[in-house]
Structure formats: C-alpha cells, structure tokens
Protein backbone atom coordinates (compact mmCIF):
# COMPACT_ATOMS: atom_id res chain seq x y z
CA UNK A 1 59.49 12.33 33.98
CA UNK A 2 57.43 13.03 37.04
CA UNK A 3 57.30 11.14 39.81
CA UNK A 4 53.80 10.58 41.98
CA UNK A 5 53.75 9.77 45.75
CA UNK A 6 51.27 8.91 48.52
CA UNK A 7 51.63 10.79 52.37
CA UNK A 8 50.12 10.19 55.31
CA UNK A 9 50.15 12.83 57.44
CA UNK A 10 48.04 14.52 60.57
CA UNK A 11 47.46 17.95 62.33
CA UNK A 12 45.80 19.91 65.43
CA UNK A 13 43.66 22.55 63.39
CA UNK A 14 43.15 24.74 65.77
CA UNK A 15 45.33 27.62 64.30
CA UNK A 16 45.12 26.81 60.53
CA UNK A 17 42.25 27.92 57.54
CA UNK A 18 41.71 24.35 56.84
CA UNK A 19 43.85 22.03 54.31
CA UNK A 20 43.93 23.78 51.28
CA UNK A 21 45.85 27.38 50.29
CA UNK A 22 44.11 30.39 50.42
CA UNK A 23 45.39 33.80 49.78
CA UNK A 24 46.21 36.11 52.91
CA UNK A 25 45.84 33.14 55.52
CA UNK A 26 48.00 29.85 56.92
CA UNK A 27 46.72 26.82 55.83
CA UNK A 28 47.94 23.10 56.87
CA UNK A 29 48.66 23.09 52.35
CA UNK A 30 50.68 26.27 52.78
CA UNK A 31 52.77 24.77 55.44
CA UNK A 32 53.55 21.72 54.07
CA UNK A 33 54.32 23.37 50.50
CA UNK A 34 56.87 24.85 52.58
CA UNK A 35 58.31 22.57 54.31
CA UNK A 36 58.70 20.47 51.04
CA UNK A 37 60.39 23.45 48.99
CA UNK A 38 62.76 23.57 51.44
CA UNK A 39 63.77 19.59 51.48
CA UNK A 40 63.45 19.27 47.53
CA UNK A 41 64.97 22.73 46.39
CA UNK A 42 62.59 23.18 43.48
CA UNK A 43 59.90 24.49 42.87
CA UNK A 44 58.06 22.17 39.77
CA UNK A 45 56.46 20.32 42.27
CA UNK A 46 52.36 19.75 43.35
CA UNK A 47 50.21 18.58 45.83
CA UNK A 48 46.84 17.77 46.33
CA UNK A 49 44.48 16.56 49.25
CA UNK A 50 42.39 13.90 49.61
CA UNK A 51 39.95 15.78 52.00
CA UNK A 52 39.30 19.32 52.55
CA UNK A 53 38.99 20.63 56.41
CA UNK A 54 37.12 23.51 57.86
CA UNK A 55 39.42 26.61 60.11
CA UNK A 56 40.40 24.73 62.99
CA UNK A 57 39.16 21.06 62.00
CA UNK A 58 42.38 18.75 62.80
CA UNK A 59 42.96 15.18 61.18
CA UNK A 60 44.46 12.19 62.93
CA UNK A 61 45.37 10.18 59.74
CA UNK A 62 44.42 12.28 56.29
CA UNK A 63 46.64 11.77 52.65
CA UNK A 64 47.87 14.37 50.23
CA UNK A 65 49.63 13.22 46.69
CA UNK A 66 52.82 14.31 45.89
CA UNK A 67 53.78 15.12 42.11
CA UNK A 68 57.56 15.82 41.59
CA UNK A 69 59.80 15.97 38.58
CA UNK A 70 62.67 14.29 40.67
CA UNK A 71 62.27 10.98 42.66
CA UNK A 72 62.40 11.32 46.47
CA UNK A 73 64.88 9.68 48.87
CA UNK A 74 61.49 8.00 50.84
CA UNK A 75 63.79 6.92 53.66
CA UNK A 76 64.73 10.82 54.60
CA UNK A 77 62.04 12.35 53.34
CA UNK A 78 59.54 12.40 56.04
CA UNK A 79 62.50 13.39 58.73
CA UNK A 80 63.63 16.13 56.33
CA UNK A 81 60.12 17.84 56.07
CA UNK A 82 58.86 17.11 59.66
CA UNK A 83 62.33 18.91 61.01
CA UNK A 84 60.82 22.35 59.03
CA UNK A 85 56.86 22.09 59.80
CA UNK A 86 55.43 23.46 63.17
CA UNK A 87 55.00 20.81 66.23
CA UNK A 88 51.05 20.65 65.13
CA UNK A 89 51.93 18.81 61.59
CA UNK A 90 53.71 16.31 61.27
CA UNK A 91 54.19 13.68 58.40
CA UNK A 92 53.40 10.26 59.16
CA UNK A 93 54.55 8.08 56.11
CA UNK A 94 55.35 7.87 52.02
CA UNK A 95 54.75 5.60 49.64
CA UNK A 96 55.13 5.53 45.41
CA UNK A 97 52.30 5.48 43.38
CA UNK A 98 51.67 5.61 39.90
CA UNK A 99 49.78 8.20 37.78
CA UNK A 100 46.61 6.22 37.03
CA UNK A 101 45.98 6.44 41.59
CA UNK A 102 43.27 8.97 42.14
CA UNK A 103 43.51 11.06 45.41
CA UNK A 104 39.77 12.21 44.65
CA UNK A 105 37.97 10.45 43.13
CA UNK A 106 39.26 6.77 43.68
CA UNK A 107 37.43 5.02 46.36
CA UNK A 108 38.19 5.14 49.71
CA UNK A 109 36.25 5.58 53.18
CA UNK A 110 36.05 8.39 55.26
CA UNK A 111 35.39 8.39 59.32
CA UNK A 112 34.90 11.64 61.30
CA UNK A 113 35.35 12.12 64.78
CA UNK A 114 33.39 14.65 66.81
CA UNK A 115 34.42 15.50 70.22
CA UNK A 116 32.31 16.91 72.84
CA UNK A 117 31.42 17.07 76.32
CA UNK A 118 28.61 19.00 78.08
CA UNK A 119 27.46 20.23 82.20
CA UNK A 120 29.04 22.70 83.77
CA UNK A 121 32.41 24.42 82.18
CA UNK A 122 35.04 22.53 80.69
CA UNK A 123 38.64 23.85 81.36
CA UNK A 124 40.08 26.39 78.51
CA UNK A 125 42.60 23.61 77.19
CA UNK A 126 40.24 21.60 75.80
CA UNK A 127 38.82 24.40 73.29
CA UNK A 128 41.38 23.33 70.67
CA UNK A 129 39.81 19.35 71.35
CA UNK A 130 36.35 19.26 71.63
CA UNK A 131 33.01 21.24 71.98
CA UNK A 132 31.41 21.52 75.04
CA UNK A 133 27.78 22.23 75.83
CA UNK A 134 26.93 23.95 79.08
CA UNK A 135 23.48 22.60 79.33
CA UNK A 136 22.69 19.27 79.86
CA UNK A 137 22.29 16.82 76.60
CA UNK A 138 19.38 13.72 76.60
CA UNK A 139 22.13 10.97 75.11
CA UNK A 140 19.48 8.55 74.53
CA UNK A 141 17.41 10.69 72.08
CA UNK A 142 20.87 11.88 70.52
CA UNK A 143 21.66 8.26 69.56
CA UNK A 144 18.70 7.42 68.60
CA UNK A 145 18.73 10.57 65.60
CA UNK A 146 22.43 9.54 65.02
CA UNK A 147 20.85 5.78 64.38
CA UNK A 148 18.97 7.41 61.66
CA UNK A 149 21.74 9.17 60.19
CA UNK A 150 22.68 5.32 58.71
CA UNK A 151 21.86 4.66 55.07
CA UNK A 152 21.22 6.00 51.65
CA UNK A 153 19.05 9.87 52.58
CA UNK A 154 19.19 12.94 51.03
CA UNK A 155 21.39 15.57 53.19
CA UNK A 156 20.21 18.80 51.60
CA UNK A 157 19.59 20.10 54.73
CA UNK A 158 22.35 18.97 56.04
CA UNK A 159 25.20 21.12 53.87
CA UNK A 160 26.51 23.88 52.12
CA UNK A 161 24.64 24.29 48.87
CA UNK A 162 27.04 26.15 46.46
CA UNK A 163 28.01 23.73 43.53
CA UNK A 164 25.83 21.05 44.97
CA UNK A 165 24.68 18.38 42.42
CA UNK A 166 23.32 15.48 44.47
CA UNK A 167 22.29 15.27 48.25
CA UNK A 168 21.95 12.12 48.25
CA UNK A 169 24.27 9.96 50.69
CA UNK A 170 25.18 7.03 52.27
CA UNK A 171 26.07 6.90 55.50
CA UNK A 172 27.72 3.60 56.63
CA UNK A 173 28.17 4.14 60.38
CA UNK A 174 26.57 6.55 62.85
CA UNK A 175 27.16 6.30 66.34
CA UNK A 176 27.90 7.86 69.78
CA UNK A 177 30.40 6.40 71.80
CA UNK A 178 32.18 7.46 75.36
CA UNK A 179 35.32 9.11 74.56
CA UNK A 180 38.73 6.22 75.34
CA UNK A 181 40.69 7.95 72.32
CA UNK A 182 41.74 11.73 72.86
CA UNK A 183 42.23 11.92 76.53
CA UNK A 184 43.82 14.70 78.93
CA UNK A 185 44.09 15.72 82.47
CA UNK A 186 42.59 18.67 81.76
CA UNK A 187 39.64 17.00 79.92
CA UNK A 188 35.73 16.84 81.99
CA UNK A 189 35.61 13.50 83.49
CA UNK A 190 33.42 12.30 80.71
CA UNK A 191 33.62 13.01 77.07
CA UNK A 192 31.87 11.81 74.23
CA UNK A 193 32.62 11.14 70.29
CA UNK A 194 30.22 11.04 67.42
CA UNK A 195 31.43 8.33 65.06
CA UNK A 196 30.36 8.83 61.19
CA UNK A 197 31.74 6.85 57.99
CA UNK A 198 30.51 7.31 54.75
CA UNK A 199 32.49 7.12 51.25
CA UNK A 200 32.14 10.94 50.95
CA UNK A 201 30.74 14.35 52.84
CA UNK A 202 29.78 17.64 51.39
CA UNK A 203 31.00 20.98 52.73
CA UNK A 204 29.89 21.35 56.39
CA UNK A 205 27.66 17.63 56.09
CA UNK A 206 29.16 16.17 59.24
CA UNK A 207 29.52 19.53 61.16
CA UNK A 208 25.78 20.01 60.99
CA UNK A 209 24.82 16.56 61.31
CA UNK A 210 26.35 17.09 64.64
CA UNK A 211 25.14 20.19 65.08
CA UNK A 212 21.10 18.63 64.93
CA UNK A 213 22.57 15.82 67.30
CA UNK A 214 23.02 18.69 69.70
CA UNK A 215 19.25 20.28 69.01
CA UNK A 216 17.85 16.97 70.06
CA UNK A 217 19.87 16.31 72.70
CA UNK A 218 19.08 20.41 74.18
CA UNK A 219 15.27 19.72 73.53
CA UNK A 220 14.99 22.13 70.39
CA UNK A 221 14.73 19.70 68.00
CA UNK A 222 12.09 16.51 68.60
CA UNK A 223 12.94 13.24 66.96
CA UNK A 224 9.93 13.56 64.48
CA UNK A 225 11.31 17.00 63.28
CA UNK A 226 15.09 15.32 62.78
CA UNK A 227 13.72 12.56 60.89
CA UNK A 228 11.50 15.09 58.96
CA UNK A 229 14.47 16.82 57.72
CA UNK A 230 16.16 13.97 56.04
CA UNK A 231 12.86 14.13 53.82
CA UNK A 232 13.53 15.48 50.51
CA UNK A 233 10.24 17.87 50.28
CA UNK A 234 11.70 19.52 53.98
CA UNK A 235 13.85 22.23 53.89
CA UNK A 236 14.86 23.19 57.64
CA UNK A 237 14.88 26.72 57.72
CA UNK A 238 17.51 27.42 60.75
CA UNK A 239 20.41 24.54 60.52
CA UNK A 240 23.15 24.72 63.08
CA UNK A 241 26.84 24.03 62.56
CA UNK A 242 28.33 22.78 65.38
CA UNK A 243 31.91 24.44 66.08
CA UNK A 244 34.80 23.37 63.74
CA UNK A 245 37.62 22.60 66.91
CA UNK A 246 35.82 19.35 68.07
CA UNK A 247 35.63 17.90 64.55
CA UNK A 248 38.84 15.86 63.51
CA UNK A 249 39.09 13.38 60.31
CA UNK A 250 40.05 10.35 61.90
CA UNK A 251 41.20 8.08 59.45
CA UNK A 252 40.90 7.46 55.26
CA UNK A 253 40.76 4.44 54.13
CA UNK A 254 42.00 3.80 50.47
C-alpha cells in the first residue's frame, strides 16, 4: 500500500542548485531526501516538487508530494525532519492526500517575488535577498512595461527554449510595489518587489521578465521595444536574466 502526502515547506536559496537533485551538487531535493531517510528509515520512498527553482532562487511557501510505503506519524513528522535539515529549510506543514492529487499538473496559482533595490551600494548582506542596481531606475516607465506583462501574450522571448511547446501565457498580476515584506537593518532604506501570478512559468520566464523591467527602467530598452517583444514575429536578440538571489516563489496556491 503506499501512502501519498502533501508538504509545505520554504528555503533561503542562496547556497543550493535549485529544488530538484542533480548529480555532483546540493540541492534543496537532496537535502530534504535526507532528512526524510533519516526520520522514516527506508528507503522505498519518493518525492516530487511542485515548482522547480533556479541556483540560489529561495521560496517562502512552495509544496513537494510525499509517496511512502508506510503511513507517517503527521504530528512528529515535520519536528523529526526539520531537527536534521540545515537552518535555511525548514518544513512548514503535512497533510494526506490521495493518489488521484496532481503536484504538476493539477491547477494551482503561482506568485513570484522579485526583490531589488538600486543607487548607490547596497550592504553585502543583502546579496543573498535581493538585486541591486547601482544606477538609477525610471519606476514609472518600469511599471508601466510590468502593466503590460498582464494577460494572455506569447513569452518566447521571454524563456529558455529547450523542450518548449507553447509560449503562450497568461499572466494574471503584474505589478511593482515598495518592499513592507522582507525587511532588514542592513537593507537600503528603500526596496522594491516585482509582483507576478500566473497559473504557470517556463524556465527562466519571470527572471527575464524582470530582467527587461530593469532595461527600461536603465534607459536601454524604450517602452515601444518592450511591447514589441511580446509580439510573436519579434525575436529579441540580447535578453537579460536578471540574477537568481532576488527571485523567491512566494506562495502556491492549490
């Protein structure tokens, strides 16, 4: 009989190859495999992610399913595993499912967070955080492209094409917002977060979504070029992806 269950869990990225394993590198998956070996003492046991994160990208709130062949004690379970994982993952909650619930493909909402700041020099600390951009950004011309960003568009210049069947996205929020979530001492008086939530993202979608946000707002890229490249007869020639530390998956919502 196997058993299937639903985690909540969250991480700082800044040290890890993204979620999922990978040969010769520590990955957030590789951790928490772990971690879980150690509490269950087997090893028939699987999971599997419902999103995929860059090096250094950190989540807030992300899932993984759990497959076991015994059932779990859910009230010491999350304890157990959280007393063996590092202080930069930690498990937030479990919950049974059955075997018909779909990590992947089931639907569910997705909302990125990018963090960033720009002037001057930021202190060291926040590199694991956010992004900051020496030069001065125009804010107003960067909200008006992320504006755009809303709706059904074709993203094909906006990803990484390998294994790339469709383009086309919806994007059901777009905005930039002053920064009242992450907040340190350490941390330029003001900070800024790029809001996106869309069912789904390809590889590297929101990192160089950002990353044209940034063009705009630097003066290399004019509004009637951004919206050009959402065109599906457009292929931008020289993207940008904006550095993986200030991205974090905020929340999923199943």
């Amino acid at each position: 009989m196997k058993y299937y269950y639903l985690i909540s869990f969250q991480y700082l990225g800044f040290r890890f190859h993204g979620w999922q394993k990978q040969p010769g590198v520590i990955t957030v998956q590789s951790q928490v495999d772990a971690a879980i070996k150690k509490v269950l003492k087997l090893q028939d046991f699987h999971t599997l992610g419902a999103s995929r994160t860059d090096s250094m990208v950190s989540a807030t709130s992300s899932l993984f399913e759990l497959m076991t062949t015994i059932e779990i004690n859910k009230d010491l379970f999350i304890e157990n595993v959280n007393s063996y994982l590092s202080p930069d993952i930690r498990l937030l909650s479990i919950k049974e499912v059955d075997k018909s619930f779909k990590i992947i493909s089931g639907q569910k909402l997705k909302e990125y967070h990018y963090y960033f700041s720009f002037g001057g020099h930021s202190h060291p600390f926040c590199a694991p955080f956010m992004t900051h951009i020496q030069e001065d950004l125009n804010l107003q011309a960067m909200q008006e492209a992320a504006n755009h960003f809303t709706g059904i568009h074709s993203f094909h210049n906006y990803c990484h094409k390998d294994r790339v069947s469709n383009w086309v996205k919806e994007i059901l929020k777009s905005d930039l917002v002053d920064n009242d979530i992450l907040v340190a001492n350490f941390f330029p008086e003001k900070t800024y977060i790029y809001k996106v939530i869309a069912p789904s993202f390809m590889r590297y979608q929101v990192r160089m979504m950002m990353g044209a946000l940034f063009r705009v707002g630097m003066n290399q890229l004019s509004l009637i070029d951004f919206y050009d490249s959402l065109k599906i007869n457009v292929v931008k020639r020289e993207p940008f992806l904006a550095p993986a530390s200030g991205l974090c998956l905020f929340k999923i919502e199943t």
